[in-house]
C-alpha atoms as a PDB file:
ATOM      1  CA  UNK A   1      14.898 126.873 222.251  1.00  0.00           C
ATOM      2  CA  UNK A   2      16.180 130.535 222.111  1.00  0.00           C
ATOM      3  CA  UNK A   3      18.337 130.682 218.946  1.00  0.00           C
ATOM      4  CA  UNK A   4      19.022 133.928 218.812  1.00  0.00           C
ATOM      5  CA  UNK A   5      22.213 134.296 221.554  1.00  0.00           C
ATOM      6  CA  UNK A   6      23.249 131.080 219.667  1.00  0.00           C
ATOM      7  CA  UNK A   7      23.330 132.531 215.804  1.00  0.00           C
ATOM      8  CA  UNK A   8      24.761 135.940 217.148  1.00  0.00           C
ATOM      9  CA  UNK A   9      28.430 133.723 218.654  1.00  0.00           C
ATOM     10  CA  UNK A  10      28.186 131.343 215.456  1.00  0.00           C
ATOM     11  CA  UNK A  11      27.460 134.147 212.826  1.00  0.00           C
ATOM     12  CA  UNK A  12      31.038 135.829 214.426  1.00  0.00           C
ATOM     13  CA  UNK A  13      33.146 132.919 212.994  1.00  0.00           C
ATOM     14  CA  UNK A  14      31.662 133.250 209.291  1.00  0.00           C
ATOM     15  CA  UNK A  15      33.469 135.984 207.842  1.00  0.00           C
ATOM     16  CA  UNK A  16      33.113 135.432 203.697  1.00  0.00           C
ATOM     17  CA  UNK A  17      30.026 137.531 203.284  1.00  0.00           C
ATOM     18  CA  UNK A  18      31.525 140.761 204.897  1.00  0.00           C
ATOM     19  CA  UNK A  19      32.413 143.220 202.481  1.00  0.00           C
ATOM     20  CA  UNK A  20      35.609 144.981 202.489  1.00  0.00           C
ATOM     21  CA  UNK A  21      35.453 148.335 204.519  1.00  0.00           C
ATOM     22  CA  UNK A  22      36.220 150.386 201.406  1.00  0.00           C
ATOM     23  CA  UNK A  23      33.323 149.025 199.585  1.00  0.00           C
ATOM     24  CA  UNK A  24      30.879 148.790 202.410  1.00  0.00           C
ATOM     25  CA  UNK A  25      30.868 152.658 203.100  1.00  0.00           C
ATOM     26  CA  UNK A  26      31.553 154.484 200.139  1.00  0.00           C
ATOM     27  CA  UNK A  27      30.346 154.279 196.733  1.00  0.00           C
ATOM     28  CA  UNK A  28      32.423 152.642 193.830  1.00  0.00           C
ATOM     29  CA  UNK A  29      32.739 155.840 191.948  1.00  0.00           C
ATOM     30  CA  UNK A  30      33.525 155.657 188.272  1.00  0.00           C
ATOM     31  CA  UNK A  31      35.913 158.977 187.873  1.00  0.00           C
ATOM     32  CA  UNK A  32      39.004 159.257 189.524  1.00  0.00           C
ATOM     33  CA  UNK A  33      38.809 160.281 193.165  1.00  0.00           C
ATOM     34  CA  UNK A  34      40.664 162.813 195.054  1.00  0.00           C
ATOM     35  CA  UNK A  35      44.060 162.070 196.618  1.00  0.00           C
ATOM     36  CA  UNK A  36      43.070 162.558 199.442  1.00  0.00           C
ATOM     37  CA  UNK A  37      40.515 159.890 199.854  1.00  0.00           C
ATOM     38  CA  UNK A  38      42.784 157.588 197.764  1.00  0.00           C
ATOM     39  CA  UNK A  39      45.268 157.569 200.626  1.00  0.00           C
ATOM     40  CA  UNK A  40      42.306 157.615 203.333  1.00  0.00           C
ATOM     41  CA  UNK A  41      41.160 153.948 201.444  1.00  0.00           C
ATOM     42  CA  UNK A  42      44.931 152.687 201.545  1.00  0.00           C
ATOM     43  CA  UNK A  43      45.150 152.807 205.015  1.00  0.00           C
ATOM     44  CA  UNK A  44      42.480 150.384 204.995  1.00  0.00           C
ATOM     45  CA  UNK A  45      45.406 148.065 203.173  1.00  0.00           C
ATOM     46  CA  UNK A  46      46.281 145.140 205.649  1.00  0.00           C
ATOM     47  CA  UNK A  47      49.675 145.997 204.447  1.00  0.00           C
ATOM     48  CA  UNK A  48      49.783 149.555 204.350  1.00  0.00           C
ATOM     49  CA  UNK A  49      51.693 149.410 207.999  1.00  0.00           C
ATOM     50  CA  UNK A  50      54.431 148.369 206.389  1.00  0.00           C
ATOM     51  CA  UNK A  51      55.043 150.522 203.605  1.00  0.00           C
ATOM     52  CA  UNK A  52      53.173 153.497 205.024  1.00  0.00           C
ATOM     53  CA  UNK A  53      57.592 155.154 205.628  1.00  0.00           C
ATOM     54  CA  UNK A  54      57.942 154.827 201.703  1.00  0.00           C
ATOM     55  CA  UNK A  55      54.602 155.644 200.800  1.00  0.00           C
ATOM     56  CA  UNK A  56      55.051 159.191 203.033  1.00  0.00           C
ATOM     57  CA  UNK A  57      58.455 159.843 201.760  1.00  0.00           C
ATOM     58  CA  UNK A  58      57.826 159.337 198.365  1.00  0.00           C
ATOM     59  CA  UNK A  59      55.043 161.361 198.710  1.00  0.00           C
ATOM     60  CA  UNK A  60      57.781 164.331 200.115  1.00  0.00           C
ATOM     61  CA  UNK A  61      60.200 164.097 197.606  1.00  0.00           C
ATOM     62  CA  UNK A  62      58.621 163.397 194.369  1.00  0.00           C
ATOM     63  CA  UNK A  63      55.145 164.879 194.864  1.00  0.00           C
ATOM     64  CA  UNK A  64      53.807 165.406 191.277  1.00  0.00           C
ATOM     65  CA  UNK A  65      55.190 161.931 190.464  1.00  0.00           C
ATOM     66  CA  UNK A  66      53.544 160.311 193.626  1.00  0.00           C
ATOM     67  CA  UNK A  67      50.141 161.689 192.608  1.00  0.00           C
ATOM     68  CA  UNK A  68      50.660 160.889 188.966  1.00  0.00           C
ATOM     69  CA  UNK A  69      51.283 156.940 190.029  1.00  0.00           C
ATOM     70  CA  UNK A  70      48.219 156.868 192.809  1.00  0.00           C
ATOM     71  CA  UNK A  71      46.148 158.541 190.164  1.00  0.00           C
ATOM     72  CA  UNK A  72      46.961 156.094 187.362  1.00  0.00           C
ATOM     73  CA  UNK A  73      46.804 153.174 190.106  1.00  0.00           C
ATOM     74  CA  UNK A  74      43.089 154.517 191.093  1.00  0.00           C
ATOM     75  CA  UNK A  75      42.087 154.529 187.078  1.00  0.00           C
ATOM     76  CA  UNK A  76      43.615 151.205 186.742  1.00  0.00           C
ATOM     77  CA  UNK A  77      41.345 149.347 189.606  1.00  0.00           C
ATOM     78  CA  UNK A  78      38.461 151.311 188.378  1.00  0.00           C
ATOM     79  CA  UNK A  79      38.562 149.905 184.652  1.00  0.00           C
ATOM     80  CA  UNK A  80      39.319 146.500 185.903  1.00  0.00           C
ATOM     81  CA  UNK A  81      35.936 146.889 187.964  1.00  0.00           C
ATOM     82  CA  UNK A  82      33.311 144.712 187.437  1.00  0.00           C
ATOM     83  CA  UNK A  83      29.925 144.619 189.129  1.00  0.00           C
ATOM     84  CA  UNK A  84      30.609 140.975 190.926  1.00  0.00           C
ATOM     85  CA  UNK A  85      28.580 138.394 189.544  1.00  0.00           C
ATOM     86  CA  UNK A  86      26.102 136.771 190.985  1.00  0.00           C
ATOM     87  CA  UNK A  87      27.332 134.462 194.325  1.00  0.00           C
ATOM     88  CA  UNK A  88      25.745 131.001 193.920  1.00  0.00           C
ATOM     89  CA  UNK A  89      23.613 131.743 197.142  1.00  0.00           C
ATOM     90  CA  UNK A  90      22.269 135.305 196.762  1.00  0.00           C
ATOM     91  CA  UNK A  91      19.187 134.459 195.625  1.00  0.00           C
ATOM     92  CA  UNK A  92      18.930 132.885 199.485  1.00  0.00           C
ATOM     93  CA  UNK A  93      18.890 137.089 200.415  1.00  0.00           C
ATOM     94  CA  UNK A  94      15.122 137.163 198.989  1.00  0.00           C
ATOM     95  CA  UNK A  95      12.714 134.829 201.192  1.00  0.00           C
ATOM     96  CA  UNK A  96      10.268 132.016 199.550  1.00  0.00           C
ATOM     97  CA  UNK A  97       7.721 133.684 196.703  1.00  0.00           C
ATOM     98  CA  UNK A  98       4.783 132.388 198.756  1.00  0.00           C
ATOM     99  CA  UNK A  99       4.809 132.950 202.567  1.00  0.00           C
ATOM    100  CA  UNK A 100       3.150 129.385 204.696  1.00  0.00           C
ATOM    101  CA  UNK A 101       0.262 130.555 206.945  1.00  0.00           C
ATOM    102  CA  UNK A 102       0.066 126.774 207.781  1.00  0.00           C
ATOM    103  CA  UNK A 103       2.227 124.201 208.523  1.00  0.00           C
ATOM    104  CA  UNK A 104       2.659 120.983 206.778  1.00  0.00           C
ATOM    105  CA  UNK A 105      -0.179 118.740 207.389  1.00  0.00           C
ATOM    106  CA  UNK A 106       0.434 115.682 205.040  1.00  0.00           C
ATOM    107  CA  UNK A 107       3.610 113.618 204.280  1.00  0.00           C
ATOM    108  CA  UNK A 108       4.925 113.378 200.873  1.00  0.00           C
ATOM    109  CA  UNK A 109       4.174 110.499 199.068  1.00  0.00           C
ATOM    110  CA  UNK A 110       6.295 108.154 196.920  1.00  0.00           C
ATOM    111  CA  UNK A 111       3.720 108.269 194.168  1.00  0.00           C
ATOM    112  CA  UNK A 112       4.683 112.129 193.870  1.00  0.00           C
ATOM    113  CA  UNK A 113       7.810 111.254 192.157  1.00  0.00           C
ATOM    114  CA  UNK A 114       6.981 107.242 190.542  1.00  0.00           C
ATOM    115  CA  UNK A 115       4.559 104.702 190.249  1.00  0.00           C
ATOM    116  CA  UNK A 116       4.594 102.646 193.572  1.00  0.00           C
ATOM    117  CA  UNK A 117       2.613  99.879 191.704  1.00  0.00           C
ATOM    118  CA  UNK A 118       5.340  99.433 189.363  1.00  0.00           C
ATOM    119  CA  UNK A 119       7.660  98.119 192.177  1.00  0.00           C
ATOM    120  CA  UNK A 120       5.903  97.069 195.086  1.00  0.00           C
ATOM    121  CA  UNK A 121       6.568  93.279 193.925  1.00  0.00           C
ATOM    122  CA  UNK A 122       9.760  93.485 193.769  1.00  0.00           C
ATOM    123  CA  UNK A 123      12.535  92.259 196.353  1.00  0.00           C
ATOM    124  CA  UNK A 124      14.479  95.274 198.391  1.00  0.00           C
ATOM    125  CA  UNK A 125      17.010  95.206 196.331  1.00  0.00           C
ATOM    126  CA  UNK A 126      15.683  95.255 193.132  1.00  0.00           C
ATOM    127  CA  UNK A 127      14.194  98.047 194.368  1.00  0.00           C
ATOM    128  CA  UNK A 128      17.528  99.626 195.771  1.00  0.00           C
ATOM    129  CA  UNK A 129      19.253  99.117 192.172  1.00  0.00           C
ATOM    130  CA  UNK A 130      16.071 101.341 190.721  1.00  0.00           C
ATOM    131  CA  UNK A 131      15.923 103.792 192.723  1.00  0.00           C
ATOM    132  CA  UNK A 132      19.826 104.551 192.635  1.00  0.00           C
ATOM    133  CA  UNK A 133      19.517 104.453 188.687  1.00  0.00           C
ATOM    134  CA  UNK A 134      16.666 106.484 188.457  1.00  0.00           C
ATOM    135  CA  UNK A 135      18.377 108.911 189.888  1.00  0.00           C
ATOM    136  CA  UNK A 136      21.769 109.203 188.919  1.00  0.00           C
ATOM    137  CA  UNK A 137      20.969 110.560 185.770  1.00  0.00           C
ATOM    138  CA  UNK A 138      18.795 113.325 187.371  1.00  0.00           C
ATOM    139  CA  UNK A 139      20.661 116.871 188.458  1.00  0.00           C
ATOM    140  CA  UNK A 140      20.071 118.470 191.573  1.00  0.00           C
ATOM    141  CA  UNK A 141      19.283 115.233 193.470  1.00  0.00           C
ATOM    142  CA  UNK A 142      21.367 112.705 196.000  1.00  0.00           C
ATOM    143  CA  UNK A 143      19.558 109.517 196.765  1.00  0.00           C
ATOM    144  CA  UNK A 144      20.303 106.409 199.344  1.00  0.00           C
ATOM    145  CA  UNK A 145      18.243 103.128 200.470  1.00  0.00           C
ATOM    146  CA  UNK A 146      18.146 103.269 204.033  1.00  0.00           C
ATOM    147  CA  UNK A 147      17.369 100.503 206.705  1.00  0.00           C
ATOM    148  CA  UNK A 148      14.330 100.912 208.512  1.00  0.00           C
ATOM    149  CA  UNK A 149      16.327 100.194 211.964  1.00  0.00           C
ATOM    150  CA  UNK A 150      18.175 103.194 211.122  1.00  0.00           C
ATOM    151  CA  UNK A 151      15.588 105.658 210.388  1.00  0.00           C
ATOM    152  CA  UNK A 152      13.456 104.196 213.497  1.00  0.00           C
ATOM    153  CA  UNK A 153      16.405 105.729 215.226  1.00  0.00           C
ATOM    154  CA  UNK A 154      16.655 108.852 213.051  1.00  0.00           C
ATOM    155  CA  UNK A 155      12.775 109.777 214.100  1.00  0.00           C
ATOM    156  CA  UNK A 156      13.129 109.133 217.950  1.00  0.00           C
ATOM    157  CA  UNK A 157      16.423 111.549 217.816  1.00  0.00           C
ATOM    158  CA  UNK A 158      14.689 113.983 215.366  1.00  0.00           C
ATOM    159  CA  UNK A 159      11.335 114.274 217.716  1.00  0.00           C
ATOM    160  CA  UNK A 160      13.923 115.102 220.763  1.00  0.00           C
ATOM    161  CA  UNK A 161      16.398 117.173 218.813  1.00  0.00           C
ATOM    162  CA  UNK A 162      14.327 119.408 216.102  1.00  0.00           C
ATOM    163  CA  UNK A 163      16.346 121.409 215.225  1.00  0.00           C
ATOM    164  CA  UNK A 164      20.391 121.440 214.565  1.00  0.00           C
ATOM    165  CA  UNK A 165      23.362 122.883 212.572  1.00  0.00           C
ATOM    166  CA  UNK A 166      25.771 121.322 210.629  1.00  0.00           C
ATOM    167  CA  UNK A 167      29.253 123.572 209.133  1.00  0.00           C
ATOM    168  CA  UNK A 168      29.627 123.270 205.327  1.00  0.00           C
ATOM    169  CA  UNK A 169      33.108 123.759 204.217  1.00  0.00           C
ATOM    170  CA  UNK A 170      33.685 126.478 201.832  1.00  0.00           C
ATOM    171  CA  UNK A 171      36.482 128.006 200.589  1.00  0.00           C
ATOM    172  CA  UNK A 172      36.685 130.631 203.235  1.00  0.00           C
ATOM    173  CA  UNK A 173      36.001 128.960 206.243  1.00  0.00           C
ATOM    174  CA  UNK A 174      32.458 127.024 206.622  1.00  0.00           C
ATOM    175  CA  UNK A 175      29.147 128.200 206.610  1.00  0.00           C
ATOM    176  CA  UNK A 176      26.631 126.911 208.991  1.00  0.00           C
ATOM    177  CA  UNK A 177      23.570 125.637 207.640  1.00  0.00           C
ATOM    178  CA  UNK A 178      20.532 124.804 209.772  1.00  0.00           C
ATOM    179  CA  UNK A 179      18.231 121.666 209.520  1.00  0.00           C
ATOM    180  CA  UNK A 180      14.504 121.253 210.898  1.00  0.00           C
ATOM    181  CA  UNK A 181      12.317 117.920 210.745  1.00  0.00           C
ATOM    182  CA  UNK A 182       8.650 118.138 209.474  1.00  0.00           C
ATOM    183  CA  UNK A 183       6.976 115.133 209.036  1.00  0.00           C
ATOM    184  CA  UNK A 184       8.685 113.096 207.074  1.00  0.00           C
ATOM    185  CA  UNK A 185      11.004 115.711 205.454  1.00  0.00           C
ATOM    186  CA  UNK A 186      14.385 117.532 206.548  1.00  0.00           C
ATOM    187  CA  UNK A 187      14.508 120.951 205.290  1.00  0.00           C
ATOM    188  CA  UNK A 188      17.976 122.950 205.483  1.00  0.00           C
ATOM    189  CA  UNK A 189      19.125 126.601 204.963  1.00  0.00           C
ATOM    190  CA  UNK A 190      22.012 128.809 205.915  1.00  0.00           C
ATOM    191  CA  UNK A 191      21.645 130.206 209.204  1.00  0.00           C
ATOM    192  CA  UNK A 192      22.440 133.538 207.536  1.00  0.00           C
ATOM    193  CA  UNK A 193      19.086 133.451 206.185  1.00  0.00           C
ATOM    194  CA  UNK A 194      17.215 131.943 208.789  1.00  0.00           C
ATOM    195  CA  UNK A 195      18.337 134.999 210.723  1.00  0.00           C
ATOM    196  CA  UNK A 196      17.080 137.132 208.327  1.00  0.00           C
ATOM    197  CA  UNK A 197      14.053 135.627 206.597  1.00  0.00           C
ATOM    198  CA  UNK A 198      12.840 132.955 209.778  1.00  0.00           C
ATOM    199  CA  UNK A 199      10.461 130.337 208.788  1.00  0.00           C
ATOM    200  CA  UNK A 200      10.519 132.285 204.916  1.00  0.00           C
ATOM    201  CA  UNK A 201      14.211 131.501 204.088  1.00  0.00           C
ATOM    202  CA  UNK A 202      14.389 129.364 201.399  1.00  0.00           C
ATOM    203  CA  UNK A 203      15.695 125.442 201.422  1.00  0.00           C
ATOM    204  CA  UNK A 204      18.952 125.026 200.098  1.00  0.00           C
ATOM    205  CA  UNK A 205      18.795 121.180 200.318  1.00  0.00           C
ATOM    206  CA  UNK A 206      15.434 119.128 201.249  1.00  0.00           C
ATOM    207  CA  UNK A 207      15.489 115.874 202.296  1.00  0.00           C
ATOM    208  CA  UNK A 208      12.619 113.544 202.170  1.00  0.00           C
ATOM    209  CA  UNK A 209      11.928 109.822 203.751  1.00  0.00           C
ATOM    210  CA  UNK A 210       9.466 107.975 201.869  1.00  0.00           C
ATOM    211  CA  UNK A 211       7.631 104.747 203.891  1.00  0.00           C
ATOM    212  CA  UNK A 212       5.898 103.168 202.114  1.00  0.00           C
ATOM    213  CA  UNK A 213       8.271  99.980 202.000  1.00  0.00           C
ATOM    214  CA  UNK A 214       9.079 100.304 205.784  1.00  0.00           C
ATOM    215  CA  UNK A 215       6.907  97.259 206.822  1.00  0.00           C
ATOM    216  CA  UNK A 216       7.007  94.393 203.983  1.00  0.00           C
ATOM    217  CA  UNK A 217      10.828  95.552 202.331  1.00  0.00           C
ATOM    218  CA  UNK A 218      12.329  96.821 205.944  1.00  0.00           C
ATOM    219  CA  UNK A 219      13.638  99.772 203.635  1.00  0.00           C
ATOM    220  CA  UNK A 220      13.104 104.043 203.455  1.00  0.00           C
ATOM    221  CA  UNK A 221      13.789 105.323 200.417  1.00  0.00           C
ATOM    222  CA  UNK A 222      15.900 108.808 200.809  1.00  0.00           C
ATOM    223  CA  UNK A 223      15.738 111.565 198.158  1.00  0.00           C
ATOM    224  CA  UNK A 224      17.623 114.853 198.701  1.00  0.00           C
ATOM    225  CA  UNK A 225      16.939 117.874 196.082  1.00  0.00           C
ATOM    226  CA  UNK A 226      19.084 120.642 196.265  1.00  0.00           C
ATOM    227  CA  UNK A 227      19.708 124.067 194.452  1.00  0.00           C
ATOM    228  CA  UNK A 228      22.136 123.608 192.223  1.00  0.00           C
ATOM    229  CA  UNK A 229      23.349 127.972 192.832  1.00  0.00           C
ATOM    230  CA  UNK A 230      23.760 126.792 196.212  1.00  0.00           C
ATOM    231  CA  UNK A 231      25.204 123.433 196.656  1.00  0.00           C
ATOM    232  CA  UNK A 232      27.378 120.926 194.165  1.00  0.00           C
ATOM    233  CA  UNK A 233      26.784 117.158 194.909  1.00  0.00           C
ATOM    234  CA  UNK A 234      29.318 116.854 197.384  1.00  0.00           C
ATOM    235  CA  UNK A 235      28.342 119.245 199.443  1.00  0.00           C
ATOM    236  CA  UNK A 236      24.888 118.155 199.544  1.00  0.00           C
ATOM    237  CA  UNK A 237      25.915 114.852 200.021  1.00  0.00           C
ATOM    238  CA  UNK A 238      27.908 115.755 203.179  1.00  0.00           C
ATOM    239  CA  UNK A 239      25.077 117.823 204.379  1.00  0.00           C
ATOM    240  CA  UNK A 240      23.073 114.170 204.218  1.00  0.00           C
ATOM    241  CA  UNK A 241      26.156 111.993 205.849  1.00  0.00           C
ATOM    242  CA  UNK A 242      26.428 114.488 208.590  1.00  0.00           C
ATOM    243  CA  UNK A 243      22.148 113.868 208.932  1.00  0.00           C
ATOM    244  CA  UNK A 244      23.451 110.279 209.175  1.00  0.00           C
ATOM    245  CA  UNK A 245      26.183 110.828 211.705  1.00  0.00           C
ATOM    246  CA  UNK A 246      24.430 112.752 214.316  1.00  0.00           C
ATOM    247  CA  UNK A 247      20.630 111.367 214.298  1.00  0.00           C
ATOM    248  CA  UNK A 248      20.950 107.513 213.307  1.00  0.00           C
ATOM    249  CA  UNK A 249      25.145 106.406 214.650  1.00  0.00           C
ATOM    250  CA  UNK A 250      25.972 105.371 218.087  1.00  0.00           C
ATOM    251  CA  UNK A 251      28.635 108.554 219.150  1.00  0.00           C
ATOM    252  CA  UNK A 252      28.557 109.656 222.255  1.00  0.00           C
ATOM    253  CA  UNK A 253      30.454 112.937 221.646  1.00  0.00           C
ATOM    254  CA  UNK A 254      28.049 113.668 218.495  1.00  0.00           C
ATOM    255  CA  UNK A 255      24.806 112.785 221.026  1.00  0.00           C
ATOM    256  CA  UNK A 256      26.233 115.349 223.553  1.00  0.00           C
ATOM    257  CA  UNK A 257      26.658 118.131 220.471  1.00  0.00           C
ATOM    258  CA  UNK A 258      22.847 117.402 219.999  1.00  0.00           C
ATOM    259  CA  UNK A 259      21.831 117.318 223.803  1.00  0.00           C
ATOM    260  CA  UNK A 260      23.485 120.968 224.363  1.00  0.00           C
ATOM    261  CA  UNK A 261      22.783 122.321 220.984  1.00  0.00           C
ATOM    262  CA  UNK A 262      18.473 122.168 222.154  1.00  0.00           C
ATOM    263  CA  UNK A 263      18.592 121.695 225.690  1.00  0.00           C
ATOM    264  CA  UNK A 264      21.616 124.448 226.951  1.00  0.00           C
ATOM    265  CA  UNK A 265      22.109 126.601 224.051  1.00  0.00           C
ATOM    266  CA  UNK A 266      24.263 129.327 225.904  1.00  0.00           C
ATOM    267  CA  UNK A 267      27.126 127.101 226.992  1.00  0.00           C
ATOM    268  CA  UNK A 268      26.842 125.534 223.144  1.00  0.00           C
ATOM    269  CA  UNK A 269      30.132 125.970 221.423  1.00  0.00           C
ATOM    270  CA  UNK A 270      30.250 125.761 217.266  1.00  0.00           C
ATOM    271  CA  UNK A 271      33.419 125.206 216.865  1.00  0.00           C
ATOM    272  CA  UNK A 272      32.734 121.504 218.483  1.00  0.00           C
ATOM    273  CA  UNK A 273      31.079 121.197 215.559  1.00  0.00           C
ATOM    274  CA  UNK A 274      34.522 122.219 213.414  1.00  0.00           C
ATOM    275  CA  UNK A 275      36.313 119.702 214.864  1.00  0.00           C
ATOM    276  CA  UNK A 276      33.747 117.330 214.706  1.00  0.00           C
ATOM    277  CA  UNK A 277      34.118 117.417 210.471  1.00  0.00           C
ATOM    278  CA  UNK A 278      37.362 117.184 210.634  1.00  0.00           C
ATOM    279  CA  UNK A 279      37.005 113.636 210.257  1.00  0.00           C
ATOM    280  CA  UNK A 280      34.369 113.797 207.187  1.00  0.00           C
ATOM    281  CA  UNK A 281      36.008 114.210 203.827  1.00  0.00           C
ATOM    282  CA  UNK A 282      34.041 115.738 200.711  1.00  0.00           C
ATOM    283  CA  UNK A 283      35.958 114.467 198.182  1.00  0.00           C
END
């Protein structure tokens, strides 16, 4: 599927990384700056239209004591300057520390994480109240018991549909974050980055499907680790009910989202998917 056109359109509607223009082409300087280009940044102001009369005839009949103000108002910002600290996804802006020459070749096992043969005799949900526990009182991870019906589902839509977006509200709008299926794993990451970094961007959330109690418990256990500078719990949690929503429930409007999104990008609108999470709460 050719991406590209797509990111370009949805990348438009996500404005909270662009800088202002006063910062993104000059320097922050650290000594006062000329009047000139004082008054060349206010007309940057979104509201310098409507004072720009007063502004020009102060500036004609008290001169010296319109300078003295703009010059005290330029020291003022400048001292109150801080270098911004660090946005909880910037470190998303360097890709992954070690670059895949291969793909995936083997699924991730459930003895990774805990002893299988600890649990393997006991009923489903026994096994549901464990693995809840065991990880509520771990950070950076969401967790669910999930019916084998449903995930059969969730693979025959994830083989058709590979790849998919889902918006993230934030507080400036939403931020699209892209998933892809490998084996038995989901692995998401801002588009931004994507865009930037391809199959190097880092994982903001990954989500992994363990089997091995498919066939005698009729059960896949679900474990989602996310970066904690990225995502809180909600959020990651709505990135896995949205997973839910589009690959394993019966909605035709959500099956049609998926159907365009891979098979006729260029008439693929994101802000269906806007409205679409309208009806999802985070809190």
């Amino acid at each position: 599927m050719h991406l590209t056109s797509l990111m370009r359109k949805v990348l438009l509607y996500r404005g909270s990384y662009k800088l202002p223009k006063q910062l993104s082409q000059k320097n922050i300087m650290t000594t006062p700056r000329k009047l000139q280009e004082i008054l060349e940044d206010l007309k940057d102001n979104p509201y310098y239209g409507k004072y720009a009369e007063k502004i020009v005839q102060a500036q004609k009949t008290a001169p010296e004591e319109f300078k003295s103000r703009i010059m005290d108002l330029s020291k003022n910002s400048e001292k109150k300057f801080e270098p911004p600290k660090e946005r909880q996804y910037s470190e998303l802006l360097n890709p992954k520390e070690e670059i895949k020459s291969l793909r995936q070749t083997n699924e991730t096992k459930l003895d990774d994480i805990l002893k299988v043969d600890l649990i393997k005799d006991k009923s489903k949900e026994e096994i549901e109240v464990i693995w809840e526990k065991y990880h509520s009182e771990k950070e950076g991870c969401i967790a669910a018991v999930i019916p084998a019906k449903d995930f059969a589902l969730l693979e025959e839509r994830s083989s058709k549909y590979h790849t998919f977006l889902f918006p993230l509200p934030r507080s400036q709008g939403y931020e699209f974050i892209m998933c892809q299926f490998e084996l038995n794993a989901v692995h998401f990451t801002p588009l931004l980055y994507f865009q930037v970094h391809k199959e190097n961007a880092p994982e903001c959330l990954t989500i992994t499907h363990y089997k091995e109690f498919k066939d005698n418990k009729g059960i896949i256990l679900m474990r989602g680790e996310y970066n904690k500078n990225v995502l809180n719990p909600k959020e990651a949690q709505c990135l896995a009910n949205q997973l839910q929503l589009y690959y394993v429930q019966s909605d035709e409007q959500k099956l049609k989202l998926l159907e365009k999104f891979t098979f006729s990008p260029d008439s693929f609108d994101h802000m269906d998917l806007v409205k679409e999470i309208s009806n999802l709460s985070l809190s």
